[in-house]
PDB file of N, CA and C in Angstrom:
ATOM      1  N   UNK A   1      18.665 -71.988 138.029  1.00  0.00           N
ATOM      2  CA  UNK A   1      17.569 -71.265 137.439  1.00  0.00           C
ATOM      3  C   UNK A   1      16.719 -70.680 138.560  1.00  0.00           C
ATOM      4  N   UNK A   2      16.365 -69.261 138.433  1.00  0.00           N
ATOM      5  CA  UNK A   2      15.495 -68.889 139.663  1.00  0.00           C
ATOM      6  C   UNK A   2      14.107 -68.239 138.691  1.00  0.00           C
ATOM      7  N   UNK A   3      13.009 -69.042 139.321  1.00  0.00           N
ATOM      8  CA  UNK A   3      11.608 -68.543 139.044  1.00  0.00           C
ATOM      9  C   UNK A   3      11.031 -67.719 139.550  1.00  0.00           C
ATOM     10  N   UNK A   4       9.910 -66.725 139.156  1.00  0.00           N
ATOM     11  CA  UNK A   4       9.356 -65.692 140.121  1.00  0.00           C
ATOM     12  C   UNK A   4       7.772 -66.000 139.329  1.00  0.00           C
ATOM     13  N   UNK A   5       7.614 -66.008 140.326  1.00  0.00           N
ATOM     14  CA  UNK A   5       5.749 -65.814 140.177  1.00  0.00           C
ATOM     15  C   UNK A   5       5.421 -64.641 139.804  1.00  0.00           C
ATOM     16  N   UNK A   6       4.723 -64.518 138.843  1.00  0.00           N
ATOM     17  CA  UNK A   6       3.848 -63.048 138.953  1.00  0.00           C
ATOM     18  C   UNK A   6       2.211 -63.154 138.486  1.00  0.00           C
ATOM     19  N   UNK A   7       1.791 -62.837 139.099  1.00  0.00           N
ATOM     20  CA  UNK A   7       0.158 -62.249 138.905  1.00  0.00           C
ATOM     21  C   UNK A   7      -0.327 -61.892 137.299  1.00  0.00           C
ATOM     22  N   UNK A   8      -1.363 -62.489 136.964  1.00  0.00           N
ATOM     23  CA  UNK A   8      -1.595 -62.242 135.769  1.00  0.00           C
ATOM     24  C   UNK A   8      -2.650 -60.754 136.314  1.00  0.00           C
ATOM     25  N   UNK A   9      -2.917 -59.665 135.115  1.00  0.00           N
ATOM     26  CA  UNK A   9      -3.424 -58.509 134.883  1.00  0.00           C
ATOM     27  C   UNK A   9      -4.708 -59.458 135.685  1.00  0.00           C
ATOM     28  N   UNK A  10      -5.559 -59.094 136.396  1.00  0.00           N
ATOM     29  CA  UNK A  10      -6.986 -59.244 136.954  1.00  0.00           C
ATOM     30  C   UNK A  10      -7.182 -59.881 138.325  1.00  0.00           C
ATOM     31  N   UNK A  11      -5.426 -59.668 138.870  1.00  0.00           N
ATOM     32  CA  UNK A  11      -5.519 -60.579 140.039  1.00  0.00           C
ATOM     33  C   UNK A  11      -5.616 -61.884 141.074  1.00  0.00           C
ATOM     34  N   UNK A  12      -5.821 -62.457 139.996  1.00  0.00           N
ATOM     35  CA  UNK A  12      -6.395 -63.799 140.798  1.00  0.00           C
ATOM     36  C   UNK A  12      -5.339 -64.392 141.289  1.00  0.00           C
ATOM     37  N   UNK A  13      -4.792 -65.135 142.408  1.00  0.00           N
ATOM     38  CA  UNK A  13      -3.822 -66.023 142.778  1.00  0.00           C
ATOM     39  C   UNK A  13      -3.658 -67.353 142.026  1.00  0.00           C
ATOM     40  N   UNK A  14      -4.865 -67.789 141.826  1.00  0.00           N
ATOM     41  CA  UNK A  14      -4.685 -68.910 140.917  1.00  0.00           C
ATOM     42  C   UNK A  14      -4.095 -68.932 139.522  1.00  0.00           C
ATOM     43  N   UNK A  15      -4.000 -67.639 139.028  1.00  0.00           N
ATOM     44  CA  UNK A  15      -3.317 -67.341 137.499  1.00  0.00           C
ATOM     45  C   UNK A  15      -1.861 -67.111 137.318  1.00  0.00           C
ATOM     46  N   UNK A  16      -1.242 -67.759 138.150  1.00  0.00           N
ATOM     47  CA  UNK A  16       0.125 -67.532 138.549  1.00  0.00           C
ATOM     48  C   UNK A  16       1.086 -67.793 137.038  1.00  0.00           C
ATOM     49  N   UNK A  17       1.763 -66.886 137.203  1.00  0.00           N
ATOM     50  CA  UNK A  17       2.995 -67.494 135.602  1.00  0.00           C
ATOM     51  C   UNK A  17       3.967 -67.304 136.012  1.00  0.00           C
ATOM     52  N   UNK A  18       5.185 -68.510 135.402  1.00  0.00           N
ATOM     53  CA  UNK A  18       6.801 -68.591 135.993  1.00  0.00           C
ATOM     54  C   UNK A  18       7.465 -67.637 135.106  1.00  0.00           C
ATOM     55  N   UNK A  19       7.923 -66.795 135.384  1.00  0.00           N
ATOM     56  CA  UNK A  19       9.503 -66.192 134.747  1.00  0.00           C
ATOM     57  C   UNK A  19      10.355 -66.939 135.188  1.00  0.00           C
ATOM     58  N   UNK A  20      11.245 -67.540 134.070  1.00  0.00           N
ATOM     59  CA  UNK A  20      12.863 -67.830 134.414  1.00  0.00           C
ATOM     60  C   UNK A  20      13.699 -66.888 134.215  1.00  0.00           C
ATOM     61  N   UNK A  21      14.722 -67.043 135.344  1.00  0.00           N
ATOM     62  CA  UNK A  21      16.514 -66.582 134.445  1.00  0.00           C
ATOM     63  C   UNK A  21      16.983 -67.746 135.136  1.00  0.00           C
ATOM     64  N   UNK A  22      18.261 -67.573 133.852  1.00  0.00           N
ATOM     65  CA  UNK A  22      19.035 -69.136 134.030  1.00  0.00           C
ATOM     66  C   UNK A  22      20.400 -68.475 133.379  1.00  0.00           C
ATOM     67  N   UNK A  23      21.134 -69.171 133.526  1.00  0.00           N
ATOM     68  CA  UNK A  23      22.903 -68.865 132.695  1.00  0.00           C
ATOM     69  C   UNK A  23      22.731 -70.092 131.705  1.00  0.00           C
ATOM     70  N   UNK A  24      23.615 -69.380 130.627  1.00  0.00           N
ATOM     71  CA  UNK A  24      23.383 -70.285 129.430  1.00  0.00           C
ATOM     72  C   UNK A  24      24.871 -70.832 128.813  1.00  0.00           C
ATOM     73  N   UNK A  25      25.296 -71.093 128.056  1.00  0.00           N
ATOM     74  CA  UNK A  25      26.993 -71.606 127.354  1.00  0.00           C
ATOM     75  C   UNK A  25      27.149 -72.493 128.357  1.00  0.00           C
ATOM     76  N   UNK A  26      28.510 -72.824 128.327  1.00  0.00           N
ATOM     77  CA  UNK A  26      29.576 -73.336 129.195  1.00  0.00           C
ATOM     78  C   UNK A  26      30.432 -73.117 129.633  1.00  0.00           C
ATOM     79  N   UNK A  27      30.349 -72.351 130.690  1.00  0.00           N
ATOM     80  CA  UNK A  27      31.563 -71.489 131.861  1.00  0.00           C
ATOM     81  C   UNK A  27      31.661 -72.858 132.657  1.00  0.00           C
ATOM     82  N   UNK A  28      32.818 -72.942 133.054  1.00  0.00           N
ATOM     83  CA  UNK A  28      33.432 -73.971 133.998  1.00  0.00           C
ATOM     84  C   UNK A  28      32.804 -73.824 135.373  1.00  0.00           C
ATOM     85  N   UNK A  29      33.291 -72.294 135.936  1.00  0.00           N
ATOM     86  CA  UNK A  29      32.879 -71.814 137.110  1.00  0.00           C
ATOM     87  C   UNK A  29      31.786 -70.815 136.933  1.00  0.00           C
ATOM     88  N   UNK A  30      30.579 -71.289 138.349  1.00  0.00           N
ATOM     89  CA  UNK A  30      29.505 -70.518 138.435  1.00  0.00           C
ATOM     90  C   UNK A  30      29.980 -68.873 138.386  1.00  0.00           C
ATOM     91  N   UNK A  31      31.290 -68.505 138.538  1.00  0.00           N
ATOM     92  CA  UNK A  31      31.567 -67.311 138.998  1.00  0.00           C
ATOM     93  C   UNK A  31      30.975 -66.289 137.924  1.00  0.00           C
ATOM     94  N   UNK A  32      31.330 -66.883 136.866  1.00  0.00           N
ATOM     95  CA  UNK A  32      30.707 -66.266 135.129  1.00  0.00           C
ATOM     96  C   UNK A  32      29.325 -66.238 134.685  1.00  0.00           C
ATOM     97  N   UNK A  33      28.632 -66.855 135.536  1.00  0.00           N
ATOM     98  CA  UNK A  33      26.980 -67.148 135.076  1.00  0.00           C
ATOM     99  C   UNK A  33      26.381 -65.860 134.936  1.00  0.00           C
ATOM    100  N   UNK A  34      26.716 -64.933 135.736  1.00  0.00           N
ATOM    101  CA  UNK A  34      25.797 -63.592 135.956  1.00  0.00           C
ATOM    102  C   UNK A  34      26.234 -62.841 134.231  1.00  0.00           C
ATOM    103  N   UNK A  35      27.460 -63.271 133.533  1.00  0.00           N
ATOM    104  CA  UNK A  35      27.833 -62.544 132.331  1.00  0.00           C
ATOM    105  C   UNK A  35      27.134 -63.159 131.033  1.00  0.00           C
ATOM    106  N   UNK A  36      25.822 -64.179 131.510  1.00  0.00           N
ATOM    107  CA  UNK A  36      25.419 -65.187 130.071  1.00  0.00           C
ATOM    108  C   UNK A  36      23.925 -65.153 130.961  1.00  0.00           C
ATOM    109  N   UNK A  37      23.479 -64.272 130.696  1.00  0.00           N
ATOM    110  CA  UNK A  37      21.676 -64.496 131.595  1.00  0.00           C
ATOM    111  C   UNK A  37      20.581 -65.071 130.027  1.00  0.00           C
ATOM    112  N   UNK A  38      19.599 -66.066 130.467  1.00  0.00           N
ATOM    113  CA  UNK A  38      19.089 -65.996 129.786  1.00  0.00           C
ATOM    114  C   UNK A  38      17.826 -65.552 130.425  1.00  0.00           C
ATOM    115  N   UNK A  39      16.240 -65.041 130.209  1.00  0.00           N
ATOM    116  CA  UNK A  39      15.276 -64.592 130.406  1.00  0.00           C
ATOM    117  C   UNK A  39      14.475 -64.861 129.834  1.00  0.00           C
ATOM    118  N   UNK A  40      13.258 -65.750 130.087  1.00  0.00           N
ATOM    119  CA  UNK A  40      11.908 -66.651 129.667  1.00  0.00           C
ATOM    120  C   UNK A  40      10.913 -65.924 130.602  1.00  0.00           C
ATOM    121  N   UNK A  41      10.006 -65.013 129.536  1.00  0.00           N
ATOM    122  CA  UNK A  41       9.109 -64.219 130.369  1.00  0.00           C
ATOM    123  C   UNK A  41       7.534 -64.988 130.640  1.00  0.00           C
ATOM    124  N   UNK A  42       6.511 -64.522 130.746  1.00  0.00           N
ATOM    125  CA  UNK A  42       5.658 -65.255 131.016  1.00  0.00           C
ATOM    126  C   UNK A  42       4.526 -66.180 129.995  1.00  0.00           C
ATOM    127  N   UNK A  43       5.836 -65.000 128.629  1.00  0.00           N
ATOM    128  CA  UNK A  43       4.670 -65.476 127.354  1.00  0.00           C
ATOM    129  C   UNK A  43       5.575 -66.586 126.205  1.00  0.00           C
ATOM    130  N   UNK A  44       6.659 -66.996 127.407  1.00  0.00           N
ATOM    131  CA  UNK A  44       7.694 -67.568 126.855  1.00  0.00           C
ATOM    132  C   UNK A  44       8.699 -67.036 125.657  1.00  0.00           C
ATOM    133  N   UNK A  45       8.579 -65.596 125.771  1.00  0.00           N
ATOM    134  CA  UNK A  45       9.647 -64.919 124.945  1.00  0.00           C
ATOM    135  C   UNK A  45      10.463 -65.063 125.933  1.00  0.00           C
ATOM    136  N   UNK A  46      12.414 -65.404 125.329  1.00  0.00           N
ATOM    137  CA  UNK A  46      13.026 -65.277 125.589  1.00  0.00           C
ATOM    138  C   UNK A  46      14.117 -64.474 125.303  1.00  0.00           C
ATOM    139  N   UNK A  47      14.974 -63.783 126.357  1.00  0.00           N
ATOM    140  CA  UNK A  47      16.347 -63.098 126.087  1.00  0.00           C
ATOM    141  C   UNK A  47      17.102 -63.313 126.584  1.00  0.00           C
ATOM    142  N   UNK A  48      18.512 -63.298 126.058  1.00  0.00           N
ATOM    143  CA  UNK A  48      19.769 -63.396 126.032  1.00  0.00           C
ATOM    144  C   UNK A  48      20.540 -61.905 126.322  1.00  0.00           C
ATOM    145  N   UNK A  49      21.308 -61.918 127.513  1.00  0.00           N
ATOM    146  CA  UNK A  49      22.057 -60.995 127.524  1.00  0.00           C
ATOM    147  C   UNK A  49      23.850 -61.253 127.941  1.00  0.00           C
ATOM    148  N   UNK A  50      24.504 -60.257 127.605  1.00  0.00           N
ATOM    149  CA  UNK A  50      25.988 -60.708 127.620  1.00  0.00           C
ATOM    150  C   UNK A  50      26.275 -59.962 128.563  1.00  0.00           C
ATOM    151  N   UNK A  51      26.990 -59.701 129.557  1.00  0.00           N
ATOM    152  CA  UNK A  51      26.384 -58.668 130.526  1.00  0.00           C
ATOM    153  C   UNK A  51      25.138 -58.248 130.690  1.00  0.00           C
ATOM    154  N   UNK A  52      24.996 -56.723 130.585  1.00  0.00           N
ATOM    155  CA  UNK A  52      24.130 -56.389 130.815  1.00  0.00           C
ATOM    156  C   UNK A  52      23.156 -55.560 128.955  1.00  0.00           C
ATOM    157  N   UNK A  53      23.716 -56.654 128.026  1.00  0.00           N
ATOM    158  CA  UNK A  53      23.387 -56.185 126.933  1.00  0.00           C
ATOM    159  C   UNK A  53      22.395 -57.266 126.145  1.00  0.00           C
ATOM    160  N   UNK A  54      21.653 -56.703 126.078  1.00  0.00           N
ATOM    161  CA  UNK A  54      20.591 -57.558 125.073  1.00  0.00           C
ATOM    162  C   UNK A  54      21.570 -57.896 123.530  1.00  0.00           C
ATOM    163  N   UNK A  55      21.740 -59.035 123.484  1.00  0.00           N
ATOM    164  CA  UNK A  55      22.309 -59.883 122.587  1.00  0.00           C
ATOM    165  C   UNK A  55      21.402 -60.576 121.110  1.00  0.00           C
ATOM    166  N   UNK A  56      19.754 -61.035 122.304  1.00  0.00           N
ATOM    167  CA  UNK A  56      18.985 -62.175 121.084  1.00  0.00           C
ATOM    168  C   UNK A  56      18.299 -62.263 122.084  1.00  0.00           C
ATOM    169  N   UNK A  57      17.325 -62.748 121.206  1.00  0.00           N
ATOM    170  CA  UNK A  57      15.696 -63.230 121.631  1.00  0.00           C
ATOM    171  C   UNK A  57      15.398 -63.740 120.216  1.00  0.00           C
ATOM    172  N   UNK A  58      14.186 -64.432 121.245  1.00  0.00           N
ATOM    173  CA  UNK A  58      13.571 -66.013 120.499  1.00  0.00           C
ATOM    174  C   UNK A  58      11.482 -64.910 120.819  1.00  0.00           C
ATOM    175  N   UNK A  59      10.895 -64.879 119.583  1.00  0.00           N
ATOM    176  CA  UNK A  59       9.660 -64.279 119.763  1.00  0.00           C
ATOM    177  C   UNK A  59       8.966 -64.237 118.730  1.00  0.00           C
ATOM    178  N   UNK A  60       7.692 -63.782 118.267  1.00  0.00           N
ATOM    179  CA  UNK A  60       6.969 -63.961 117.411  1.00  0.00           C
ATOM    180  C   UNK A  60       7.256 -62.608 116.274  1.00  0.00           C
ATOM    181  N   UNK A  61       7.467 -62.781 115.125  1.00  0.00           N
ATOM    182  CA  UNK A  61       7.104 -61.266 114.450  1.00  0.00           C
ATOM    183  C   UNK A  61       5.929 -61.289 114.232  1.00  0.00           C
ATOM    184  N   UNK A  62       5.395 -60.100 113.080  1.00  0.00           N
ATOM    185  CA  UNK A  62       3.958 -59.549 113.214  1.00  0.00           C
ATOM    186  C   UNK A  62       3.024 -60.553 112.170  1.00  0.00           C
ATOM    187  N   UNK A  63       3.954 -61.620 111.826  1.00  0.00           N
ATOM    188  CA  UNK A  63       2.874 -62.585 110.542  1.00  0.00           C
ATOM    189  C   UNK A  63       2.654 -64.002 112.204  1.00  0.00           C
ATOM    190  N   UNK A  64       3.484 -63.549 113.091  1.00  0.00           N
ATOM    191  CA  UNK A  64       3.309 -64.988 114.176  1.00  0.00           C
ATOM    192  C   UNK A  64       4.247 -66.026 114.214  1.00  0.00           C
ATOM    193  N   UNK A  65       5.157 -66.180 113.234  1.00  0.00           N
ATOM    194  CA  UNK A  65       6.173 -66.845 113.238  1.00  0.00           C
ATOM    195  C   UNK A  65       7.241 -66.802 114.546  1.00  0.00           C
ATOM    196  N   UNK A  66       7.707 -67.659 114.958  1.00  0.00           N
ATOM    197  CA  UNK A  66       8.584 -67.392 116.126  1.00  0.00           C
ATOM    198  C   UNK A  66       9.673 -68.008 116.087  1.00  0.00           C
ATOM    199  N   UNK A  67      10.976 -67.021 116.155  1.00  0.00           N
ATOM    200  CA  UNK A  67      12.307 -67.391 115.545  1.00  0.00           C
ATOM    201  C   UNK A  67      13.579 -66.656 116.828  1.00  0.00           C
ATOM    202  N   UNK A  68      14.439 -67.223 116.949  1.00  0.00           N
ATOM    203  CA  UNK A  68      15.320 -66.666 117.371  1.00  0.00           C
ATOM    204  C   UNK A  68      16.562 -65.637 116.653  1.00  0.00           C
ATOM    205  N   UNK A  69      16.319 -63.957 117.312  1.00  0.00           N
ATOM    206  CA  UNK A  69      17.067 -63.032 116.290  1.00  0.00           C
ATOM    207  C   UNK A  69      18.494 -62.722 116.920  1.00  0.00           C
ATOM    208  N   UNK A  70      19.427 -62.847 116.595  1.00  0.00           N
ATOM    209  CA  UNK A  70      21.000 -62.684 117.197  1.00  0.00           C
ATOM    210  C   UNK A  70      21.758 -61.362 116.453  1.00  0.00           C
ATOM    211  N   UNK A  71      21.853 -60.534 116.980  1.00  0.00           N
ATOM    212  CA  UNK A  71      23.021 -59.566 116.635  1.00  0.00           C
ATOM    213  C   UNK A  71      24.189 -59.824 116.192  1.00  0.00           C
ATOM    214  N   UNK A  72      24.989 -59.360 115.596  1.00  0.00           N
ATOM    215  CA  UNK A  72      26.058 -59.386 114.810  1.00  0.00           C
ATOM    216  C   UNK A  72      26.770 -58.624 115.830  1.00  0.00           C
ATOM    217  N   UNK A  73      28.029 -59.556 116.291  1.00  0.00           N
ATOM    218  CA  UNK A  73      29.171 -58.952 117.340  1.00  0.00           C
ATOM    219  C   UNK A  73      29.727 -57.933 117.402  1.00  0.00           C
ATOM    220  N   UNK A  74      29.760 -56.986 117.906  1.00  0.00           N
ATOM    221  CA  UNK A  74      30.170 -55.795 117.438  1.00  0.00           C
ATOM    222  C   UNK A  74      31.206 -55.564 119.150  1.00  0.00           C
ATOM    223  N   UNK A  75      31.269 -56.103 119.980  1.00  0.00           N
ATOM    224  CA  UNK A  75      32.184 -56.021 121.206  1.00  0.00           C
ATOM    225  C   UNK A  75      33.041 -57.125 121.118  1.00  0.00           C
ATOM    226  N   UNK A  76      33.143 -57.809 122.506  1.00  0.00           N
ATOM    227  CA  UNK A  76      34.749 -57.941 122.781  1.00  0.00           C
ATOM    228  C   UNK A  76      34.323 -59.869 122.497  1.00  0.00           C
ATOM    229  N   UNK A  77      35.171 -60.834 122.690  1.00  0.00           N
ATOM    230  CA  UNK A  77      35.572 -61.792 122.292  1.00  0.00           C
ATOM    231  C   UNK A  77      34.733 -63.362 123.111  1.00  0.00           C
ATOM    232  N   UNK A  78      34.580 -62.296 124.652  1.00  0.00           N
ATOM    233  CA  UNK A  78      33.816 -62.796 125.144  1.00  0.00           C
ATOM    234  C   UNK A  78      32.096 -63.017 124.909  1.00  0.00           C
ATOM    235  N   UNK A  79      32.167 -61.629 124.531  1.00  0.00           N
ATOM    236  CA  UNK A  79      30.575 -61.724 123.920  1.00  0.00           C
ATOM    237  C   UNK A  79      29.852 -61.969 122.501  1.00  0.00           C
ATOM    238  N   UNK A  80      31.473 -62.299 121.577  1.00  0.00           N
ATOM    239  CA  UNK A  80      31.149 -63.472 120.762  1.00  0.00           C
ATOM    240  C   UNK A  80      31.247 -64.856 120.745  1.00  0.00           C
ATOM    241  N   UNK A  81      31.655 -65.573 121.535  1.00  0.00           N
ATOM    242  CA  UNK A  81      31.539 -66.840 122.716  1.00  0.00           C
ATOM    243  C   UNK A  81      29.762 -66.780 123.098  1.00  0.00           C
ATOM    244  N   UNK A  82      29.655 -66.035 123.449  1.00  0.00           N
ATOM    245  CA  UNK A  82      27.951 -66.026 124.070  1.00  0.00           C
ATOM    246  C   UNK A  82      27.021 -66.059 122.902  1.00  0.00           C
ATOM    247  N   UNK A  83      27.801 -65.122 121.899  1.00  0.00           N
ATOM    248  CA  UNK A  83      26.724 -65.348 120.417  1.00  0.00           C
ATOM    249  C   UNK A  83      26.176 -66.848 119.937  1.00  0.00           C
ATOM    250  N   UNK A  84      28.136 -67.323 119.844  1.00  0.00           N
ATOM    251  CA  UNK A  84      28.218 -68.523 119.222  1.00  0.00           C
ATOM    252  C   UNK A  84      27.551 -69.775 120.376  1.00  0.00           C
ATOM    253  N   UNK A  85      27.119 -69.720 121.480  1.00  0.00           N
ATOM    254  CA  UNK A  85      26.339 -70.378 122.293  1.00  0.00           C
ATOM    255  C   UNK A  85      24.905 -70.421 121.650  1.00  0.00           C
ATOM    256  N   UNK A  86      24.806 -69.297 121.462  1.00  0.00           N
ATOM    257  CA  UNK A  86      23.216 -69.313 121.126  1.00  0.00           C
ATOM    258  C   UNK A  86      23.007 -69.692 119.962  1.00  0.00           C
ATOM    259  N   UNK A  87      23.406 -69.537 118.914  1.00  0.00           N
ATOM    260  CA  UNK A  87      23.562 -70.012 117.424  1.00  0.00           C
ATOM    261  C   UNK A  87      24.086 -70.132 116.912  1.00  0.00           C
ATOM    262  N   UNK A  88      24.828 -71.361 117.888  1.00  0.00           N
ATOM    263  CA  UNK A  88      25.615 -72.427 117.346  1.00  0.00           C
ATOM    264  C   UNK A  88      26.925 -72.159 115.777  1.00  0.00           C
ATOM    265  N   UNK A  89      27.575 -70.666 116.223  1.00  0.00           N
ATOM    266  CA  UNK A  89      28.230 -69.731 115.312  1.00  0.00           C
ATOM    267  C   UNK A  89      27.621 -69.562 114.539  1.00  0.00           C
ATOM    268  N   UNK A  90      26.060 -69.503 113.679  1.00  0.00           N
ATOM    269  CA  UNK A  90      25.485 -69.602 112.244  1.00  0.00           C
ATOM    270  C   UNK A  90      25.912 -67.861 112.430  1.00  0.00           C
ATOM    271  N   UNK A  91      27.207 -67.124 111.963  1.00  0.00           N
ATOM    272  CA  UNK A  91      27.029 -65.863 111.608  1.00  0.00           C
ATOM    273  C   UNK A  91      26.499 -65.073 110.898  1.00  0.00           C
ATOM    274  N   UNK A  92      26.097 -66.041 109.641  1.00  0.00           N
ATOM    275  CA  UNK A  92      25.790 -65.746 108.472  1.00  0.00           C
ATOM    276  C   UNK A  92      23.823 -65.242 108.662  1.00  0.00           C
ATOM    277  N   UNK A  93      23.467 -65.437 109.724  1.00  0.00           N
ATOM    278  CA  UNK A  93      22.047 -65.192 110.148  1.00  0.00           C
ATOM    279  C   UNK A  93      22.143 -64.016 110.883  1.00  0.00           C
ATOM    280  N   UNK A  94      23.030 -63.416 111.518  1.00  0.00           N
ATOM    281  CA  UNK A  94      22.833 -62.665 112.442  1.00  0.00           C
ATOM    282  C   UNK A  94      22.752 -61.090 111.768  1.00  0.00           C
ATOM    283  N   UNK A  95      21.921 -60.548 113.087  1.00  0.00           N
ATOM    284  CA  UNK A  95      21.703 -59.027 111.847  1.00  0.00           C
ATOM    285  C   UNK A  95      22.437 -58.206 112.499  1.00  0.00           C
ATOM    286  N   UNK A  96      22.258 -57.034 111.419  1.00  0.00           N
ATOM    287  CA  UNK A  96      23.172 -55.729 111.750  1.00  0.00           C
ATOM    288  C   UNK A  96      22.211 -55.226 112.881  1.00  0.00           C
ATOM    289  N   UNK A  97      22.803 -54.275 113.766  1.00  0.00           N
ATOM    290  CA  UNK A  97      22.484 -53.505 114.819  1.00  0.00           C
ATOM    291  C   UNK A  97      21.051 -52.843 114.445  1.00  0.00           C
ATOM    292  N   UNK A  98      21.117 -52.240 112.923  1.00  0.00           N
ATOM    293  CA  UNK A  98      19.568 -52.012 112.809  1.00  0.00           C
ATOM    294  C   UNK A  98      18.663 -52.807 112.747  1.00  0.00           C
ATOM    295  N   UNK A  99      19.353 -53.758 111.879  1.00  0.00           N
ATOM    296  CA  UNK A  99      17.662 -54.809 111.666  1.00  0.00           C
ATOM    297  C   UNK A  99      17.745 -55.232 112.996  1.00  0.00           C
ATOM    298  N   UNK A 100      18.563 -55.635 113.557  1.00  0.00           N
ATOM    299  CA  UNK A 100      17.748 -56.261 114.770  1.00  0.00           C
ATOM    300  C   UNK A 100      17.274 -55.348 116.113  1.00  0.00           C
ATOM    301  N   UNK A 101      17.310 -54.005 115.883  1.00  0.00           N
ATOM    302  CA  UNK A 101      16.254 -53.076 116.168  1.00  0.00           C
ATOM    303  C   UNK A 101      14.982 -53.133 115.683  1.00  0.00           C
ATOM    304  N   UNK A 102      15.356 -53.315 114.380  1.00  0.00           N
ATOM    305  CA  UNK A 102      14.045 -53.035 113.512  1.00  0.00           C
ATOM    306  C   UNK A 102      13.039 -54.510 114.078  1.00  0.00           C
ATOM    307  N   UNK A 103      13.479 -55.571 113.868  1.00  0.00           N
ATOM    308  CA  UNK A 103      13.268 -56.824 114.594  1.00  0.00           C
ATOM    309  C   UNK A 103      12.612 -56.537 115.998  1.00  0.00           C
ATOM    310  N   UNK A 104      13.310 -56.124 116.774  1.00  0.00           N
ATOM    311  CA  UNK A 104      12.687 -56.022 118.437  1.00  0.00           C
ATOM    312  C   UNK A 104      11.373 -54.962 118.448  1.00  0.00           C
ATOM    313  N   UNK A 105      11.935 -54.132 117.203  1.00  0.00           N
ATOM    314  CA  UNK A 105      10.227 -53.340 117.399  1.00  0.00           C
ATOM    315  C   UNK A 105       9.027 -53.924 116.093  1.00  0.00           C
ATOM    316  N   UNK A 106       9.304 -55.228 115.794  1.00  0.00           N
ATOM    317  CA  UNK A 106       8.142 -55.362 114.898  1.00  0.00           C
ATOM    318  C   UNK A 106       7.588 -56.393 115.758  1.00  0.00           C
ATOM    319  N   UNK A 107       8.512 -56.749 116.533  1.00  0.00           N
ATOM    320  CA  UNK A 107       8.431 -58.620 117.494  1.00  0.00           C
ATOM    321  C   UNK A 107       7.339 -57.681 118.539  1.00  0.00           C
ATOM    322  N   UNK A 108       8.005 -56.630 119.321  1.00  0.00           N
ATOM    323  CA  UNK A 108       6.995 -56.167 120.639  1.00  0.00           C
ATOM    324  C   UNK A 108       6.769 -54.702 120.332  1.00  0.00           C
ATOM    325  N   UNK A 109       6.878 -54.095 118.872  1.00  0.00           N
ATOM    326  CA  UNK A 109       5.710 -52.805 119.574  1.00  0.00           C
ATOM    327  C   UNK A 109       6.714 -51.649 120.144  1.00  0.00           C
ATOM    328  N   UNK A 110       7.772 -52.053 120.723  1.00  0.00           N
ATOM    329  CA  UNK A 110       8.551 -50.715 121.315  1.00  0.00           C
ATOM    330  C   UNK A 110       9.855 -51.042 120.801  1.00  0.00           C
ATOM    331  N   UNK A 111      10.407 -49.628 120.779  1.00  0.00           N
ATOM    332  CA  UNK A 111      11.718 -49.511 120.665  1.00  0.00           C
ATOM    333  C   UNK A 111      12.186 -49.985 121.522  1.00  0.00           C
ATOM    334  N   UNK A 112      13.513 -51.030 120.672  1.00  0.00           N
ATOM    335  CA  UNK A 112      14.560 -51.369 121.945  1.00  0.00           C
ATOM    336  C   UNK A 112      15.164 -50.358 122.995  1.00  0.00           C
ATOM    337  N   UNK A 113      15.351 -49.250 122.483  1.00  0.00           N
ATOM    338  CA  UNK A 113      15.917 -48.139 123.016  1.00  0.00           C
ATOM    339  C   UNK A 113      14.627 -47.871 124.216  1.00  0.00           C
ATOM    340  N   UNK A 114      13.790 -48.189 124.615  1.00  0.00           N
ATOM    341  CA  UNK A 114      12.974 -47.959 125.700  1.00  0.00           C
ATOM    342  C   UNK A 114      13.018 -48.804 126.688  1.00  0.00           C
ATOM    343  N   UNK A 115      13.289 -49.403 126.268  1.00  0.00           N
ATOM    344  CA  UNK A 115      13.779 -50.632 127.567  1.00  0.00           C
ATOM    345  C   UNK A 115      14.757 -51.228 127.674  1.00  0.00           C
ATOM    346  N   UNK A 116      16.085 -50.851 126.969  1.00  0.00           N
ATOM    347  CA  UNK A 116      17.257 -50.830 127.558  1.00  0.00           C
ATOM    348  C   UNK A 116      17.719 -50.100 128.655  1.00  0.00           C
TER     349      UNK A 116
END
């Protein structure tokens, strides 16, 4: 797991907050870790990516509730292995490509498409 400090908005050194990334599932060899990132930001939202693809996140929607949202597999075999890591295969939860657009912009405000 590697942490980074960052500065909260107003400067102070003392207001320091950890970001994680970490590799997540169970790859045998470290060689695979970089293909399962997970990402814990400073407000403790987290993401999941399969490569370099946003997969799921764990965050608040707009009533405050905080849930983890998983996409519905739509690539290769490996990156339903990474699904089924994260939730534990429940397929039957996972959304279509829109809602869980629709999801990432009710959770933060922006289109996924802006920060992909």
């Amino acid at each position: 797991m590697i942490q980074i400090n960052q500065i909260k908005k107003g400067g102070k050194m003392n207001q320091l907050n950890k970001v994680k990334f970490e590799n997540y599932g169970n790859y045998s060899s470290d060689n695979y870790g970089s293909h399962s990132l997970k990402f814990t930001d400073a407000n403790n939202k987290q993401y999941w990516f399969s490569y370099d693809t946003l997969i799921a996140f764990y965050a608040p929607d707009k009533s405050g509730l905080w849930s983890t949202y998983v996409i519905q597999n739509q690539w290769s075999t490996t990156t339903g292995k990474h699904l089924n890591w994260i939730d534990n295969g429940n397929k039957k939860e996972r959304l279509t490509p829109e809602d869980f657009e629709n999801k990432y912009l009710e959770c933060f405000g922006v289109p996924i498409k802006e920060v992909a």
